[in-house]
C-alpha atoms as a PDB file:
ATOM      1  CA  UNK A   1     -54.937  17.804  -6.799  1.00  0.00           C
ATOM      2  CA  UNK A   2     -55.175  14.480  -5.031  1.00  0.00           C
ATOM      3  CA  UNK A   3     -51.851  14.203  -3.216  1.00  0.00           C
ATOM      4  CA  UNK A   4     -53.266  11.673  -0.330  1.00  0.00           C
ATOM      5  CA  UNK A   5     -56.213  10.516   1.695  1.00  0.00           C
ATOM      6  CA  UNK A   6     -56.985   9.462   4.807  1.00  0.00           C
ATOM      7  CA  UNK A   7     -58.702   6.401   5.403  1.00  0.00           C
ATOM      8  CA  UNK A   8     -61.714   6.559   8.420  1.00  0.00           C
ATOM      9  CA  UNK A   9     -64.096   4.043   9.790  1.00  0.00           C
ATOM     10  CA  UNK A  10     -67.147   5.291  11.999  1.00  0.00           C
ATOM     11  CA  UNK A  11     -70.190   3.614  13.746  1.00  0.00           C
ATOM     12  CA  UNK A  12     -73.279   5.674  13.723  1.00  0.00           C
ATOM     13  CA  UNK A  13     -77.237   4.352  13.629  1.00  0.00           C
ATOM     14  CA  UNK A  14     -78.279   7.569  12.064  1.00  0.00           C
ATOM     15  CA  UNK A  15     -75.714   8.206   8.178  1.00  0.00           C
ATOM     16  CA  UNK A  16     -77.952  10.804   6.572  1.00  0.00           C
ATOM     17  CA  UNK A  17     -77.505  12.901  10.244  1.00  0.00           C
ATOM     18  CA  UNK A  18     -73.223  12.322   9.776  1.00  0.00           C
ATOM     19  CA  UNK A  19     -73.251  13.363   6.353  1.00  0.00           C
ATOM     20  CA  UNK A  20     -75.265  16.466   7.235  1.00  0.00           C
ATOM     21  CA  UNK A  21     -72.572  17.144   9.526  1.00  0.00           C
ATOM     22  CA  UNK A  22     -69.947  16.965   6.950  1.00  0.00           C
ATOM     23  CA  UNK A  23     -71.677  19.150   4.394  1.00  0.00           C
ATOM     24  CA  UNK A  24     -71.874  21.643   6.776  1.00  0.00           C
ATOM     25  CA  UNK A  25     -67.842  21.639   7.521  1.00  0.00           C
ATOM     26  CA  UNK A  26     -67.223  21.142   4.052  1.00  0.00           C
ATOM     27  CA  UNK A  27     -65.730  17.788   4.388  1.00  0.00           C
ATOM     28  CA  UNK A  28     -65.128  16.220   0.662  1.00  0.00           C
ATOM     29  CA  UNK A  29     -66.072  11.916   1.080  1.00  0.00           C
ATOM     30  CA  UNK A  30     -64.565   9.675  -1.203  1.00  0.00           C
ATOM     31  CA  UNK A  31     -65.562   5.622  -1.794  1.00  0.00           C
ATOM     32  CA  UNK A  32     -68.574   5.514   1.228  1.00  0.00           C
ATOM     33  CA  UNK A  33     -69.156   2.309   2.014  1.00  0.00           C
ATOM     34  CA  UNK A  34     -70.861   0.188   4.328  1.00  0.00           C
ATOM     35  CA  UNK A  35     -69.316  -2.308   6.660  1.00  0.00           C
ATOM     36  CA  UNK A  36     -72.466  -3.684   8.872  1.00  0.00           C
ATOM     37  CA  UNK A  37     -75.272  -2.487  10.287  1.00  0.00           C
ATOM     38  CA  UNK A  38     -73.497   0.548  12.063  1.00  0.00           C
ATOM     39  CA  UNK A  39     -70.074   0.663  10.516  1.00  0.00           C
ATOM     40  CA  UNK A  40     -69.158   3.107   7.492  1.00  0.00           C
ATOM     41  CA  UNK A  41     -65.973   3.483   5.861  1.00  0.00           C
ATOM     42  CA  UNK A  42     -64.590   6.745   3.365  1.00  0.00           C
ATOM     43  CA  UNK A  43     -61.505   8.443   2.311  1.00  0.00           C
ATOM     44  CA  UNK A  44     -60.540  12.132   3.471  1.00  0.00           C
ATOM     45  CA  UNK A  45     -58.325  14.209   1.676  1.00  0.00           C
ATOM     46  CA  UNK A  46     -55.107  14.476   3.908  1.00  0.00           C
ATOM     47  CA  UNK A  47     -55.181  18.152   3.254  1.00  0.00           C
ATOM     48  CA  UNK A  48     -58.556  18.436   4.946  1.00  0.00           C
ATOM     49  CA  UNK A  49     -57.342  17.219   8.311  1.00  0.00           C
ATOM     50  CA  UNK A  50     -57.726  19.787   9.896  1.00  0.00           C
ATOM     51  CA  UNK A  51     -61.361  19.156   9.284  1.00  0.00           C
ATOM     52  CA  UNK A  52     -60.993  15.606   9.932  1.00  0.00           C
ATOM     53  CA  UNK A  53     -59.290  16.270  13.437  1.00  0.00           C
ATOM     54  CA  UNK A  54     -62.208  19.164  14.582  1.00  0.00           C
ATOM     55  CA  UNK A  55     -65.114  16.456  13.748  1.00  0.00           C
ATOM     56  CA  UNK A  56     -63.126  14.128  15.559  1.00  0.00           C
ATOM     57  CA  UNK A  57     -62.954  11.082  13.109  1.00  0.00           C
ATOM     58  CA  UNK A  58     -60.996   8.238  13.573  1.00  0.00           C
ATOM     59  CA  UNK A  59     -57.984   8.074  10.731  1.00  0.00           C
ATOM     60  CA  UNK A  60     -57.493   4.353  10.389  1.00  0.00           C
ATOM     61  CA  UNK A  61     -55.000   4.453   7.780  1.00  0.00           C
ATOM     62  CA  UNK A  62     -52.886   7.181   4.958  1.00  0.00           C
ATOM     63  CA  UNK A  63     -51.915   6.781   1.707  1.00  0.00           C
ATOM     64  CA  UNK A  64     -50.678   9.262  -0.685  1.00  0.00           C
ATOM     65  CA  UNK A  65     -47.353  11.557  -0.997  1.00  0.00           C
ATOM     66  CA  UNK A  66     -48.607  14.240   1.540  1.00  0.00           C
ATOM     67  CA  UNK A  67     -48.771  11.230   3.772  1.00  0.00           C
ATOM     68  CA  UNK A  68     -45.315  10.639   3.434  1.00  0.00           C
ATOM     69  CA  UNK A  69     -44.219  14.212   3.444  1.00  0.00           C
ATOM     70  CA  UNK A  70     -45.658  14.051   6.748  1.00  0.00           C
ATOM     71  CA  UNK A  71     -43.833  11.240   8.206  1.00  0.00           C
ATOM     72  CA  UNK A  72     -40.799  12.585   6.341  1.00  0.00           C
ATOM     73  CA  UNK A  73     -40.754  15.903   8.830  1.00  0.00           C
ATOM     74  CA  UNK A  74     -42.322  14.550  11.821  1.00  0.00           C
ATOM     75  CA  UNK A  75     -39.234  14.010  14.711  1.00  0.00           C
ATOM     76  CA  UNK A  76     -36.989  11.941  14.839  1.00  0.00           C
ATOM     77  CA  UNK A  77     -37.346  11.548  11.010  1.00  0.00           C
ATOM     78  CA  UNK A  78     -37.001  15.176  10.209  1.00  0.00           C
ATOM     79  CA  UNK A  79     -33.681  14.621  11.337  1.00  0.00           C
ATOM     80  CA  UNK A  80     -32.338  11.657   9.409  1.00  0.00           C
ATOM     81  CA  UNK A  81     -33.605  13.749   6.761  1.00  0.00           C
ATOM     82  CA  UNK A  82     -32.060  16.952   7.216  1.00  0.00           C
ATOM     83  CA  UNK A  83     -28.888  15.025   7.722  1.00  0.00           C
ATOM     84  CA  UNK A  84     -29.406  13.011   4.737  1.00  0.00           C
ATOM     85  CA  UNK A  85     -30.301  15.950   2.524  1.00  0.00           C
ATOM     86  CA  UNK A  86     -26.811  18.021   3.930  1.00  0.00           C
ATOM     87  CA  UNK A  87     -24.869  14.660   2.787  1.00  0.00           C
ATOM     88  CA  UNK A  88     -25.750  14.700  -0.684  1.00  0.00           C
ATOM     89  CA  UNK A  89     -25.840  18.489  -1.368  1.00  0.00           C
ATOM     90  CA  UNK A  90     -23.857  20.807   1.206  1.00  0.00           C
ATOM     91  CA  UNK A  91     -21.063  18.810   2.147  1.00  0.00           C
ATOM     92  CA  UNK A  92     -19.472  18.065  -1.277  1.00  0.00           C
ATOM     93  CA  UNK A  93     -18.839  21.546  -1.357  1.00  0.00           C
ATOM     94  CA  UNK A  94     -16.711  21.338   1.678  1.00  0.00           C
ATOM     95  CA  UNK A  95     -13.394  20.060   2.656  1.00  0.00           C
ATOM     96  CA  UNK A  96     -13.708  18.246   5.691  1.00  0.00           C
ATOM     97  CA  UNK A  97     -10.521  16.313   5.730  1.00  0.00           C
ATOM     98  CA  UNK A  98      -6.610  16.555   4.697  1.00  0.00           C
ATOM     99  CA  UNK A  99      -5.158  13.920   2.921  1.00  0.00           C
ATOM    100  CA  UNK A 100      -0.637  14.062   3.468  1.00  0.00           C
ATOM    101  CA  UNK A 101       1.657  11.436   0.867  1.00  0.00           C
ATOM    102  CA  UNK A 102       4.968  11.961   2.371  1.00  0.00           C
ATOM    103  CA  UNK A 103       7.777  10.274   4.051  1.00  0.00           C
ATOM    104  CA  UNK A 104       8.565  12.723   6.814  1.00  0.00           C
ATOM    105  CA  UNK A 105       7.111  12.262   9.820  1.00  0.00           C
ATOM    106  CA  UNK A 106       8.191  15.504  11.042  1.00  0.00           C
ATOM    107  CA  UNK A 107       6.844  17.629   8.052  1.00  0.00           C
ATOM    108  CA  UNK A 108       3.861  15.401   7.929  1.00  0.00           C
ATOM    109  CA  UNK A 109       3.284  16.568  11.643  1.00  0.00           C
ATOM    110  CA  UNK A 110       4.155  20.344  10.496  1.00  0.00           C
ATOM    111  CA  UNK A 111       1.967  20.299   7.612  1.00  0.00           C
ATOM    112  CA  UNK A 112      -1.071  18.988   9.325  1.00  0.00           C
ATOM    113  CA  UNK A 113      -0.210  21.929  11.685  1.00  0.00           C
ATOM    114  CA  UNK A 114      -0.108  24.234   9.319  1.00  0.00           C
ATOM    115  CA  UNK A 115      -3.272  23.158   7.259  1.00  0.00           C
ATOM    116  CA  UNK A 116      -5.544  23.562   9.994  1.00  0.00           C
ATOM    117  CA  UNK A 117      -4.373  26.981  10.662  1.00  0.00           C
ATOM    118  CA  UNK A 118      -4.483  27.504   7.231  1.00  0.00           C
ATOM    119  CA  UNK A 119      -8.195  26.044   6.465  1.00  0.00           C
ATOM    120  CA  UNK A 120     -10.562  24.970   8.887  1.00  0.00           C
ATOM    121  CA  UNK A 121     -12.559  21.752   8.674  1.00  0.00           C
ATOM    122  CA  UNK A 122     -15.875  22.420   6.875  1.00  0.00           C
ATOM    123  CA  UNK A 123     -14.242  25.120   4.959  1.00  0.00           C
ATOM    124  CA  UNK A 124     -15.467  25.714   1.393  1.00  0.00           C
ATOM    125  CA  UNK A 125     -14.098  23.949  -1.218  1.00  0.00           C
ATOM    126  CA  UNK A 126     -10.896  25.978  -2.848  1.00  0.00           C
ATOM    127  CA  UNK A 127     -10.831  27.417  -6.380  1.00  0.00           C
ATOM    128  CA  UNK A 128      -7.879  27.288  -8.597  1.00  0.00           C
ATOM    129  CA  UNK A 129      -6.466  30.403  -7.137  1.00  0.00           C
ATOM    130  CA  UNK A 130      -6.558  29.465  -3.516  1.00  0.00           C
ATOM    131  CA  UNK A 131      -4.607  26.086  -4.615  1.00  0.00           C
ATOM    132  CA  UNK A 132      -2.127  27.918  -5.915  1.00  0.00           C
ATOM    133  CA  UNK A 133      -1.649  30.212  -3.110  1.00  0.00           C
ATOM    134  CA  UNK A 134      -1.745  28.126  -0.819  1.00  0.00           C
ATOM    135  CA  UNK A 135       0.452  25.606  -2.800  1.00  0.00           C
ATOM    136  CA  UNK A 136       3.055  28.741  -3.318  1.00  0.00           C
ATOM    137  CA  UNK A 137       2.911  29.254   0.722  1.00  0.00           C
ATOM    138  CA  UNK A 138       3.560  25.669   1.909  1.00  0.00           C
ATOM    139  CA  UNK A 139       6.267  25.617  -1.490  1.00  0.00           C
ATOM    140  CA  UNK A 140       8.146  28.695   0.101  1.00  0.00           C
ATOM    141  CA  UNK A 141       7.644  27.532   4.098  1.00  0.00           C
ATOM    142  CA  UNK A 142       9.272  23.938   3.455  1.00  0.00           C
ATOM    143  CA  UNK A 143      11.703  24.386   0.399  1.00  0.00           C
ATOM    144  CA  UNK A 144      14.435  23.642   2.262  1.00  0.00           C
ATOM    145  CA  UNK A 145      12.423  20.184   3.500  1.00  0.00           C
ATOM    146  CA  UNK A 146      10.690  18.896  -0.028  1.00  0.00           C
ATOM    147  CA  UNK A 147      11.448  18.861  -3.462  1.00  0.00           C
ATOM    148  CA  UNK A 148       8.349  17.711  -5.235  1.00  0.00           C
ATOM    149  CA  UNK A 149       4.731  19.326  -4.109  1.00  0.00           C
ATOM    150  CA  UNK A 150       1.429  19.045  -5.455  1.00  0.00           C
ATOM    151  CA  UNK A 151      -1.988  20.180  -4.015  1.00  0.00           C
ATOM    152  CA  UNK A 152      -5.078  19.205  -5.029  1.00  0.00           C
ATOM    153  CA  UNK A 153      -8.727  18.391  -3.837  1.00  0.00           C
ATOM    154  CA  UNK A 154     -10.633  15.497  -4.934  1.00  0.00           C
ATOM    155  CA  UNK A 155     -14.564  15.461  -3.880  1.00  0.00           C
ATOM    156  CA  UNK A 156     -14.105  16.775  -0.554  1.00  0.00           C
ATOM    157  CA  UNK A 157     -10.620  15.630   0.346  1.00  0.00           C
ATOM    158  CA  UNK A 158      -7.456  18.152   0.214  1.00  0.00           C
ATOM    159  CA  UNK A 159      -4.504  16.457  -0.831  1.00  0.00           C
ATOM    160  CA  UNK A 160      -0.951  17.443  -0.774  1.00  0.00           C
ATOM    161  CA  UNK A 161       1.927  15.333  -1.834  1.00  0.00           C
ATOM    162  CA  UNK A 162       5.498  15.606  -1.740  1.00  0.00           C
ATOM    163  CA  UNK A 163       8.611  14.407  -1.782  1.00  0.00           C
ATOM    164  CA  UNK A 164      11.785  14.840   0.555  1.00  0.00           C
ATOM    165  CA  UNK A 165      14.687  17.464  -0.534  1.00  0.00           C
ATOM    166  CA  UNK A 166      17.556  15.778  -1.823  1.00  0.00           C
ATOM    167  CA  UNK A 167      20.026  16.580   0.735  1.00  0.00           C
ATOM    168  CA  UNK A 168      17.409  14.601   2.954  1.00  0.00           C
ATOM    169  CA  UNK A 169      17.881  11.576   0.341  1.00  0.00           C
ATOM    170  CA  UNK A 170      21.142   9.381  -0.911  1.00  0.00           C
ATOM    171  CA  UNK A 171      22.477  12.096  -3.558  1.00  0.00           C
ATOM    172  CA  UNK A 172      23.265   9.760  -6.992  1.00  0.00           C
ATOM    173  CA  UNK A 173      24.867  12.290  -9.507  1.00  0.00           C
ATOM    174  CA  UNK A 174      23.871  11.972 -13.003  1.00  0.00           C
ATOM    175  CA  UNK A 175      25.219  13.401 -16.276  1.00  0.00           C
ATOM    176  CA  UNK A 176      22.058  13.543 -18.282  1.00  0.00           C
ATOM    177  CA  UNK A 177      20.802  16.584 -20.413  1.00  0.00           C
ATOM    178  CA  UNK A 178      17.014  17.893 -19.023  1.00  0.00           C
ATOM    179  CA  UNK A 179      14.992  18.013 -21.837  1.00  0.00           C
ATOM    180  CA  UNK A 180      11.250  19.677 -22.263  1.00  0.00           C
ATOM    181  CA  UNK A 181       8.771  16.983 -22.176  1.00  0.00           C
ATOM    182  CA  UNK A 182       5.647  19.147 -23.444  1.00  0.00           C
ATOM    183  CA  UNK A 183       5.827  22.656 -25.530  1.00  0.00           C
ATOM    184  CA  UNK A 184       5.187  25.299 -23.256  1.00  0.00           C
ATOM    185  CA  UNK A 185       6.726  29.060 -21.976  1.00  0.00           C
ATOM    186  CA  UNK A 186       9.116  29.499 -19.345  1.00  0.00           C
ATOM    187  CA  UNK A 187       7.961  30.665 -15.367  1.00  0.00           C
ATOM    188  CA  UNK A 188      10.500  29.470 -13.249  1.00  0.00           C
ATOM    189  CA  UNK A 189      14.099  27.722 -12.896  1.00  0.00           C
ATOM    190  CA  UNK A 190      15.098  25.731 -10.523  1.00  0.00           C
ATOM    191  CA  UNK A 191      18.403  24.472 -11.146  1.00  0.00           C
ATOM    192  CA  UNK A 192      20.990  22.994  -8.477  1.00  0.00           C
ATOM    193  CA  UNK A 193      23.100  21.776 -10.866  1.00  0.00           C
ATOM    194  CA  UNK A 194      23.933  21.602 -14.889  1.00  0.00           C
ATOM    195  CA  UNK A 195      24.655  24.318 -17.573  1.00  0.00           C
ATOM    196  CA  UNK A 196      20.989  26.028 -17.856  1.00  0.00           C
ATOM    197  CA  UNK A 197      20.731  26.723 -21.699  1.00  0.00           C
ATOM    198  CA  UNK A 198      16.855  28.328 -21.577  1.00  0.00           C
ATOM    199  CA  UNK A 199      15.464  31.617 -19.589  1.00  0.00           C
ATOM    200  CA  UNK A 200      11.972  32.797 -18.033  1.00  0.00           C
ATOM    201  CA  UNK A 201       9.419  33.363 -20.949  1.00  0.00           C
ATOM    202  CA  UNK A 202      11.115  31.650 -23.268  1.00  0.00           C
ATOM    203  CA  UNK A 203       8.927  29.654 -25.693  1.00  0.00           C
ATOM    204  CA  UNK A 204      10.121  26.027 -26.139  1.00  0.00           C
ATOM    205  CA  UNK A 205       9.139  22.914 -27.774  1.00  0.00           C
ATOM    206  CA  UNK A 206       8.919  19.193 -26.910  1.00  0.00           C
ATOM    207  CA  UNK A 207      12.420  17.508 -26.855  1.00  0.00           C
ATOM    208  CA  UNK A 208      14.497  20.874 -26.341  1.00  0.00           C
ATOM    209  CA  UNK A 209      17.554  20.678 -24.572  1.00  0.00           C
ATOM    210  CA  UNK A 210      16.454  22.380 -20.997  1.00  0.00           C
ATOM    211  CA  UNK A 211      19.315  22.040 -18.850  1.00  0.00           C
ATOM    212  CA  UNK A 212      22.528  20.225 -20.475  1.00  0.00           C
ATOM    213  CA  UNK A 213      25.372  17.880 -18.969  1.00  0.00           C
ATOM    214  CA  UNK A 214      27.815  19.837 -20.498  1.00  0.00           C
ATOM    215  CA  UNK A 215      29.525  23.226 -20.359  1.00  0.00           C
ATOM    216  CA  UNK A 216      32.458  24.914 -22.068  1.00  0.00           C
ATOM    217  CA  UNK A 217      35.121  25.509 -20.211  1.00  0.00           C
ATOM    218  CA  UNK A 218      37.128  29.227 -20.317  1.00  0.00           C
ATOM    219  CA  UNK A 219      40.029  27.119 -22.358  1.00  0.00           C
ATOM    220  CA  UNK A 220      36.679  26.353 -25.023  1.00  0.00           C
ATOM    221  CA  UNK A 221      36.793  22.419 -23.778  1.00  0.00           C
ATOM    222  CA  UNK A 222      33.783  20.719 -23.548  1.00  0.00           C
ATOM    223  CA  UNK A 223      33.381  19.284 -19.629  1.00  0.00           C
ATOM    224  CA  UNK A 224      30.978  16.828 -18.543  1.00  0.00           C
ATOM    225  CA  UNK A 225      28.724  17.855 -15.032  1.00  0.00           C
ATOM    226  CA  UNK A 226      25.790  16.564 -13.319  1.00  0.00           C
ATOM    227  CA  UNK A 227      22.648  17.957 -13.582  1.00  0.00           C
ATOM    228  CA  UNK A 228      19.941  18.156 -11.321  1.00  0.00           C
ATOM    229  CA  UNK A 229      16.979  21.073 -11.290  1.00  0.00           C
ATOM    230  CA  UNK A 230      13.543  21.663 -12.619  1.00  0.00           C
ATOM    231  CA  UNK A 231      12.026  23.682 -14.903  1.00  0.00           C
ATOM    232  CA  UNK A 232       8.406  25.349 -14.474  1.00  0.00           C
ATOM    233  CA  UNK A 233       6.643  26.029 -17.119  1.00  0.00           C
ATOM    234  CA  UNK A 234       3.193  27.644 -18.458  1.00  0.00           C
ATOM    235  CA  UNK A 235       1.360  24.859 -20.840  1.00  0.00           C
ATOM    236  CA  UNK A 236      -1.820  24.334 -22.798  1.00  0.00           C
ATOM    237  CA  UNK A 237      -4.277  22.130 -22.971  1.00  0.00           C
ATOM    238  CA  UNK A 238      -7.727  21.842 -25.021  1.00  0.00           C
ATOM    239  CA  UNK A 239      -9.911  19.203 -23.664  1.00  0.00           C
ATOM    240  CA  UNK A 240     -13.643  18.643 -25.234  1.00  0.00           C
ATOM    241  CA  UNK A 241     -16.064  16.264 -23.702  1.00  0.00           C
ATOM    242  CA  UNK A 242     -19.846  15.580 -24.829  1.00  0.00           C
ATOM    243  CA  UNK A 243     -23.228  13.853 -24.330  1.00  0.00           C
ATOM    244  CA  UNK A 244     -26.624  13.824 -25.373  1.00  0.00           C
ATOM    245  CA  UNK A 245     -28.003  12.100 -22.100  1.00  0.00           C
ATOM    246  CA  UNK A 246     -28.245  14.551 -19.340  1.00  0.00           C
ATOM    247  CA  UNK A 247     -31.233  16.828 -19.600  1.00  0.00           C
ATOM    248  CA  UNK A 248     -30.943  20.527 -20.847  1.00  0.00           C
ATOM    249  CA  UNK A 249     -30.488  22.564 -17.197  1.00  0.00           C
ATOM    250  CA  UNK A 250     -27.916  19.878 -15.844  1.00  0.00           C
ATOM    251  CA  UNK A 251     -25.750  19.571 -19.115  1.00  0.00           C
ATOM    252  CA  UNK A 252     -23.205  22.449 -18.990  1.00  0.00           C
ATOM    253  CA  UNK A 253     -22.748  21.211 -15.576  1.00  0.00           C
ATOM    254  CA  UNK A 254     -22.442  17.873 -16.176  1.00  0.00           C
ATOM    255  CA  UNK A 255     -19.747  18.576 -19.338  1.00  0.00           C
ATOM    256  CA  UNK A 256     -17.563  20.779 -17.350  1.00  0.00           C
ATOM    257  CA  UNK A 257     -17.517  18.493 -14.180  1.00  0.00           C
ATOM    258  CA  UNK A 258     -16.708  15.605 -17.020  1.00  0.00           C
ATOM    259  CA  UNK A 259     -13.370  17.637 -18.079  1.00  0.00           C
ATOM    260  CA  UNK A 260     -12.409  18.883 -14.700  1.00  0.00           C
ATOM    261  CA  UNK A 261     -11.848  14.915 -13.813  1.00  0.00           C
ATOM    262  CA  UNK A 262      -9.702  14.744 -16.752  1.00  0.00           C
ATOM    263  CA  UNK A 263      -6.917  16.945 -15.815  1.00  0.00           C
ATOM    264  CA  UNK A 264      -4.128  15.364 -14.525  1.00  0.00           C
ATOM    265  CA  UNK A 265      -3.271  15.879 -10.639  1.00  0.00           C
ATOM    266  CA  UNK A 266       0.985  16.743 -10.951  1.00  0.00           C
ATOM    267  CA  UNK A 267      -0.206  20.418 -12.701  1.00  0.00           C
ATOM    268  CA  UNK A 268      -1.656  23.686 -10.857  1.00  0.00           C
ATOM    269  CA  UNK A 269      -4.179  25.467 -12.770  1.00  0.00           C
ATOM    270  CA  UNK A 270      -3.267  28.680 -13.893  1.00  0.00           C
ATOM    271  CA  UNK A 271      -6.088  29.513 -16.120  1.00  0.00           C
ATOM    272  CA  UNK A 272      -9.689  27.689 -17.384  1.00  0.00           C
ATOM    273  CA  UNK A 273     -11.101  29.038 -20.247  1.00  0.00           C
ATOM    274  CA  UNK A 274     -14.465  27.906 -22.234  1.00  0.00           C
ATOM    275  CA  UNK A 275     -13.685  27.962 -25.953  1.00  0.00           C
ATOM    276  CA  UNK A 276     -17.121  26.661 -27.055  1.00  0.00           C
ATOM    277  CA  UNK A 277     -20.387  25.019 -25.647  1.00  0.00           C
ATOM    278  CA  UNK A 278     -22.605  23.983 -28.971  1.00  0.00           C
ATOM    279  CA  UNK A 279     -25.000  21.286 -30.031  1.00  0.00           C
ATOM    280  CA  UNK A 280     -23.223  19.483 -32.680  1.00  0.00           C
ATOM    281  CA  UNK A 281     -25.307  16.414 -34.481  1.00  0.00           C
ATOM    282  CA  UNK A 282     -27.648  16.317 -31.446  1.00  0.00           C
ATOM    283  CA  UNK A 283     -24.882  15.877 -28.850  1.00  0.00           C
ATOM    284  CA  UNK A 284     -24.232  18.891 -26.480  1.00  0.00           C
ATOM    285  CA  UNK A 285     -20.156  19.355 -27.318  1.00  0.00           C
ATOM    286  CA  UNK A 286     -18.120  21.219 -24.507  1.00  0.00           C
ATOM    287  CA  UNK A 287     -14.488  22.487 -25.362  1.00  0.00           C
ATOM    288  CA  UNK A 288     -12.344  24.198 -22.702  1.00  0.00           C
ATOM    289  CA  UNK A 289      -8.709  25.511 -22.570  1.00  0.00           C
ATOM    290  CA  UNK A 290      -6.092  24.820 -19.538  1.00  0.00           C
ATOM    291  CA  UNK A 291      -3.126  26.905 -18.689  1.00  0.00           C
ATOM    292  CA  UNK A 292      -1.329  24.485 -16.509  1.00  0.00           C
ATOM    293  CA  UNK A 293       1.870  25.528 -14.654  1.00  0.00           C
ATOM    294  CA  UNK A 294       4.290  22.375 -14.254  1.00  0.00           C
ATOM    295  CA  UNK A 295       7.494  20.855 -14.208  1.00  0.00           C
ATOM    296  CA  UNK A 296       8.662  20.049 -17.553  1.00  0.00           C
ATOM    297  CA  UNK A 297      12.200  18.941 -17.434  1.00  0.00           C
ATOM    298  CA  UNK A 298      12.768  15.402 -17.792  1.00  0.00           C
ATOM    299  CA  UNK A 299      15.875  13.431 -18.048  1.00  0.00           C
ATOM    300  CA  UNK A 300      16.485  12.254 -22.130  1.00  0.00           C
ATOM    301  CA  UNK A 301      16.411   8.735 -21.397  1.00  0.00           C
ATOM    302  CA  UNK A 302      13.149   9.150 -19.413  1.00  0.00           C
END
């Protein structure tokens, strides 16, 4: 296989004496040529340098990809390339920085703290259970600080959002029935204020009344009262992507990572399920199921 050459130039009054020499180290000549009188040119393959180097011929110039191999891992090069190579393959499987949307500068401060305790820099990226651990830890630690949290990584970023408890915020009260935006079954309530008309594992639908702005009194009168709460739920989603572009080993791969940045970023993954993977009219189809666990109480005239 002819992966390079190396290009040599000698003087010698006496050719048929040279090429002696090189029959008898087994040295392969390509393209001999003559310059002058005493000047001869040739091409060596590179992988015979060793050859080249004991017979102590002159390399004038390389060409070829073992050539460039060869620069490639030669210092400082190697290097640049080692770096270069750990850029584009190991580190997107890292986290190597925290990413914090909030207004408190105190629990921005305590959950930087608390992030680097919890994961170190150049950890490995987190799977859908360690999010929600470690969303259900920081959720626990500073319920009495945030309302709103979501956790997340995009490429090699961790991000968590949030937003401040209400009693750190101007309290407006509102008198506005919660309803389900999504169908989905019950996980958690939530509920500061309002008559709470569903229960954990209850099945409900889009547009059900969740928590309502009124409540029957013990004298059976209807009385208005603010509401104010969330509602946790388990939903379900069925996302398919396909292509017919990517070649055969990269195209699983390349279909999942294609849904993944599809799902939306206010939802923790509870479950990821493939429902199908087949070749459908030459196009390489890719369905998948989501069990999300969100927040779906909304006010009605959201």
């Amino acid at each position: 296989m002819n992966l390079g050459y190396d290009y040599i130039v000698i003087e010698t009054n006496d050719i048929v004496s040279f090429l002696k020499e090189t029959k008898k180290h087994q040295l392969t000549l390509f393209h001999l040529h003559q310059l002058d009188a005493l000047r001869y040119s040739f091409y060596v393959p590179i992988y015979q340098r060793y050859i080249t180097s004991s017979m102590h011929l002159p390399i004038q110039k390389s060409i070829g990809l073992l050539h460039y191999l060869f620069l490639i891992f030669k210092f400082p090069q190697i290097i640049f390339t080692l770096a270069f190579i750990s850029t584009l393959f190991i580190l997107p499987h890292y986290i190597y920085d925290y990413k914090i949307t909030g207004s408190l500068s105190i629990v921005n401060n305590q959950l930087q703290k608390d992030l680097n305790k919890q994961i170190q820099m150049m950890h490995p990226k987190l799977t859908y259970p360690q999010i929600n651990k470690l969303y259900d830890h920081l959720k626990r630690k500073y319920q009495s600080k945030i309302d709103y949290l979501n956790v997340y990584q995009k490429g090699s970023i961790l991000h968590v959002e949030y937003t401040p408890a209400s009693h750190n915020q101007k309290t407006v009260l509102k008198y506005q029935d919660y309803i389900a935006k999504k169908d989905g079954v019950i996980r958690q309530l939530d509920v500061k204020q309002g008559n709470v008309l569903v229960k954990v594992n209850q099945y409900v639908k889009k547009g059900d009344v969740l928590i309502s702005h009124q409540i029957e009194d013990t004298k059976q009168q209807i009385k208005m009262i603010p509401t104010l709460g969330s509602v946790e739920a388990y939903t379900y989603q069925y996302i398919e992507a396909s292509s017919s572009n990517v070649k055969d080993k990269d195209i699983f791969a390349y279909l999942l990572f294609k849904i993944r940045s599809q799902l939306p970023k206010d939802v923790k993954i509870d479950r990821e399920k493939v429902l199908s993977y087949d070749i459908i009219k030459k196009k390489y189809v890719l369905k998948m199921q989501y069990v999300f666990i969100e927040n779906i109480a909304i006010r009605e005239d959201s």
